[in-house]
PDB file of N, CA and C in Angstrom:
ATOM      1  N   UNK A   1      32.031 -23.133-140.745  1.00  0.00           N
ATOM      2  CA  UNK A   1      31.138 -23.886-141.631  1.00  0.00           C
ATOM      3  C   UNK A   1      30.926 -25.304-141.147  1.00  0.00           C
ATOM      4  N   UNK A   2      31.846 -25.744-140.873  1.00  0.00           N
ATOM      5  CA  UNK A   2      31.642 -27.117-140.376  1.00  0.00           C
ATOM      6  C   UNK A   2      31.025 -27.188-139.142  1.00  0.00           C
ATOM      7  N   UNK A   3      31.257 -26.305-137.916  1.00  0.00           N
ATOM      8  CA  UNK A   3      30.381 -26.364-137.439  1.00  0.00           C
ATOM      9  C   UNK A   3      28.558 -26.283-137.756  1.00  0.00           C
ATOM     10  N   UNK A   4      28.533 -25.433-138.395  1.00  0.00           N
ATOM     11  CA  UNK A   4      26.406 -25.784-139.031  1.00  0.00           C
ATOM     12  C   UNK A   4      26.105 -27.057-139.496  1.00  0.00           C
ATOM     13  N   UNK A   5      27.324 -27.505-140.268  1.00  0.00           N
ATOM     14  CA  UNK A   5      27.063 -28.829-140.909  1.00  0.00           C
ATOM     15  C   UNK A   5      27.416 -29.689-139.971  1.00  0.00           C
ATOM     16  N   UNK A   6      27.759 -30.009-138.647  1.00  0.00           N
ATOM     17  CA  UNK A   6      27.310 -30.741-137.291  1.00  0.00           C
ATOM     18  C   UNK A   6      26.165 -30.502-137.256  1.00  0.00           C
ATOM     19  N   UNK A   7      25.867 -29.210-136.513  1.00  0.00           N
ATOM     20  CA  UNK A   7      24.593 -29.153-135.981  1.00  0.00           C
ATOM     21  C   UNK A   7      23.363 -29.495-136.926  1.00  0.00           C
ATOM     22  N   UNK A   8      23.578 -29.212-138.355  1.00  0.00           N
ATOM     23  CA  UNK A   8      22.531 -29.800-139.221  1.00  0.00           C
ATOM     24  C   UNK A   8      22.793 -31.159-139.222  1.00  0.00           C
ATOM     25  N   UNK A   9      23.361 -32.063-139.243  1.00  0.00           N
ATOM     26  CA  UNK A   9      23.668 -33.412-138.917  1.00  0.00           C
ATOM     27  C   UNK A   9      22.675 -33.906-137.714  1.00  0.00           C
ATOM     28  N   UNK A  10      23.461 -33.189-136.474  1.00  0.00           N
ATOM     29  CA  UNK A  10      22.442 -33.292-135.323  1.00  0.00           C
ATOM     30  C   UNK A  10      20.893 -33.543-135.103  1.00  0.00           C
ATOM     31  N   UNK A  11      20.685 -32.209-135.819  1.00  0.00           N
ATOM     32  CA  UNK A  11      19.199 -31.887-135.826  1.00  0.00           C
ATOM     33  C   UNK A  11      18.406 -32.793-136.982  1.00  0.00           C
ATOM     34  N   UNK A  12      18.981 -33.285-138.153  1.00  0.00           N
ATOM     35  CA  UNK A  12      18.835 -34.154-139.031  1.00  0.00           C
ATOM     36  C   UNK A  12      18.521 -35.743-137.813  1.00  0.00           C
ATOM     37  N   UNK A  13      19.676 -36.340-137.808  1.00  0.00           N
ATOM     38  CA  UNK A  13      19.320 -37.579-136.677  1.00  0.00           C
ATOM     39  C   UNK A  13      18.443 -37.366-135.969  1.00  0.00           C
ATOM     40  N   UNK A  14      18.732 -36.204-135.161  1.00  0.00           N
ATOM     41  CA  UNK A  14      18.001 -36.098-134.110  1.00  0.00           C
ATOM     42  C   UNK A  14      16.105 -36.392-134.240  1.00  0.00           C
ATOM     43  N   UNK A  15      15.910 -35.799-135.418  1.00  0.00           N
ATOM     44  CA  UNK A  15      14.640 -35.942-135.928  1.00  0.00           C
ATOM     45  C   UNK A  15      14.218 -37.378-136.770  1.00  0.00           C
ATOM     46  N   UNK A  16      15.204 -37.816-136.864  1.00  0.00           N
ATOM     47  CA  UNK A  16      14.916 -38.737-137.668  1.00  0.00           C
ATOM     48  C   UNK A  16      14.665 -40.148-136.482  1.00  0.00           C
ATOM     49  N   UNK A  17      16.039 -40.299-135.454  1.00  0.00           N
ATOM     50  CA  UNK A  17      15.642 -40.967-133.973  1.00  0.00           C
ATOM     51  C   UNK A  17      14.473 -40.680-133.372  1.00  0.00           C
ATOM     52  N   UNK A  18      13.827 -39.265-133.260  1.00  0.00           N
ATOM     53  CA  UNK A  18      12.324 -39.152-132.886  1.00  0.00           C
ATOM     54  C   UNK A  18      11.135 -40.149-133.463  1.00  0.00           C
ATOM     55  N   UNK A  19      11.494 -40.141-134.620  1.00  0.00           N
ATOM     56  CA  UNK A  19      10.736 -40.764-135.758  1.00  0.00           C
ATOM     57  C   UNK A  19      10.758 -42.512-135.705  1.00  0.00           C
ATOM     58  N   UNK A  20      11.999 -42.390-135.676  1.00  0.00           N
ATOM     59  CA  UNK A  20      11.859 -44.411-135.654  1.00  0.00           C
ATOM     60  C   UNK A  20      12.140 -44.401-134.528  1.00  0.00           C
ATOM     61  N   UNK A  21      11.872 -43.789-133.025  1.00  0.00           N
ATOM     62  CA  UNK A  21      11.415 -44.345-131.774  1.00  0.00           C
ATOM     63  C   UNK A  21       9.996 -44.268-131.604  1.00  0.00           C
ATOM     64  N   UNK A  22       9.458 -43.056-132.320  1.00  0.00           N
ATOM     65  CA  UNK A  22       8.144 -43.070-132.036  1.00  0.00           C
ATOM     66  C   UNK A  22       7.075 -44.065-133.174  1.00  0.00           C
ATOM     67  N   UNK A  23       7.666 -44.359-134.065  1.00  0.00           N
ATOM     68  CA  UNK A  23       6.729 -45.445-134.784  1.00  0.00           C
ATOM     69  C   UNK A  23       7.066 -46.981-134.401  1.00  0.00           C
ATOM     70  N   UNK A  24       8.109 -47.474-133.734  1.00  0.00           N
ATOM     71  CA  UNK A  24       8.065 -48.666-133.074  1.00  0.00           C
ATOM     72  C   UNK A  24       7.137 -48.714-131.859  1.00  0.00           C
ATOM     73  N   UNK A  25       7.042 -47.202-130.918  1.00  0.00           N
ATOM     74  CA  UNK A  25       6.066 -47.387-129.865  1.00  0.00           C
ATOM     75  C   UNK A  25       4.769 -47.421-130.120  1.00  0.00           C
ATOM     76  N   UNK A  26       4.893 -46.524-131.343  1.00  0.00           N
ATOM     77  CA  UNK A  26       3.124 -46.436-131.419  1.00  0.00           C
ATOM     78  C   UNK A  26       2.700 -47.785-132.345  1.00  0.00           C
ATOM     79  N   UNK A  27       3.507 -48.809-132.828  1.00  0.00           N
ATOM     80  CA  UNK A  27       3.127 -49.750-133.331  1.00  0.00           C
ATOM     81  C   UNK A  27       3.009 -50.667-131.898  1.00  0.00           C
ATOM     82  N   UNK A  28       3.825 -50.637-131.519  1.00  0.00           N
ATOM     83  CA  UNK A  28       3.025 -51.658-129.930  1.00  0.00           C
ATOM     84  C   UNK A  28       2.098 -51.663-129.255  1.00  0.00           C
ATOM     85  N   UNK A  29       1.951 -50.395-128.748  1.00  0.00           N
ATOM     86  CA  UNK A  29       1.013 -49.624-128.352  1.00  0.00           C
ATOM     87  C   UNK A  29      -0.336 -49.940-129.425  1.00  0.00           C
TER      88      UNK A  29
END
């Protein structure tokens, strides 16, 4: 169990780092 609840962690950040890297670039840009 704890392992899914890493990987949902993961995939949680992970998407969320997509997100506030890609709206600081596309605000420069």
């Amino acid at each position: 169990g704890s392992d899914h609840g890493n990987i949902r962690a993961l995939i949680a950040n992970g998407l969320a780092g997509v997100k506030f890297t890609a709206q600081p670039l596309t605000r420069k840009s």
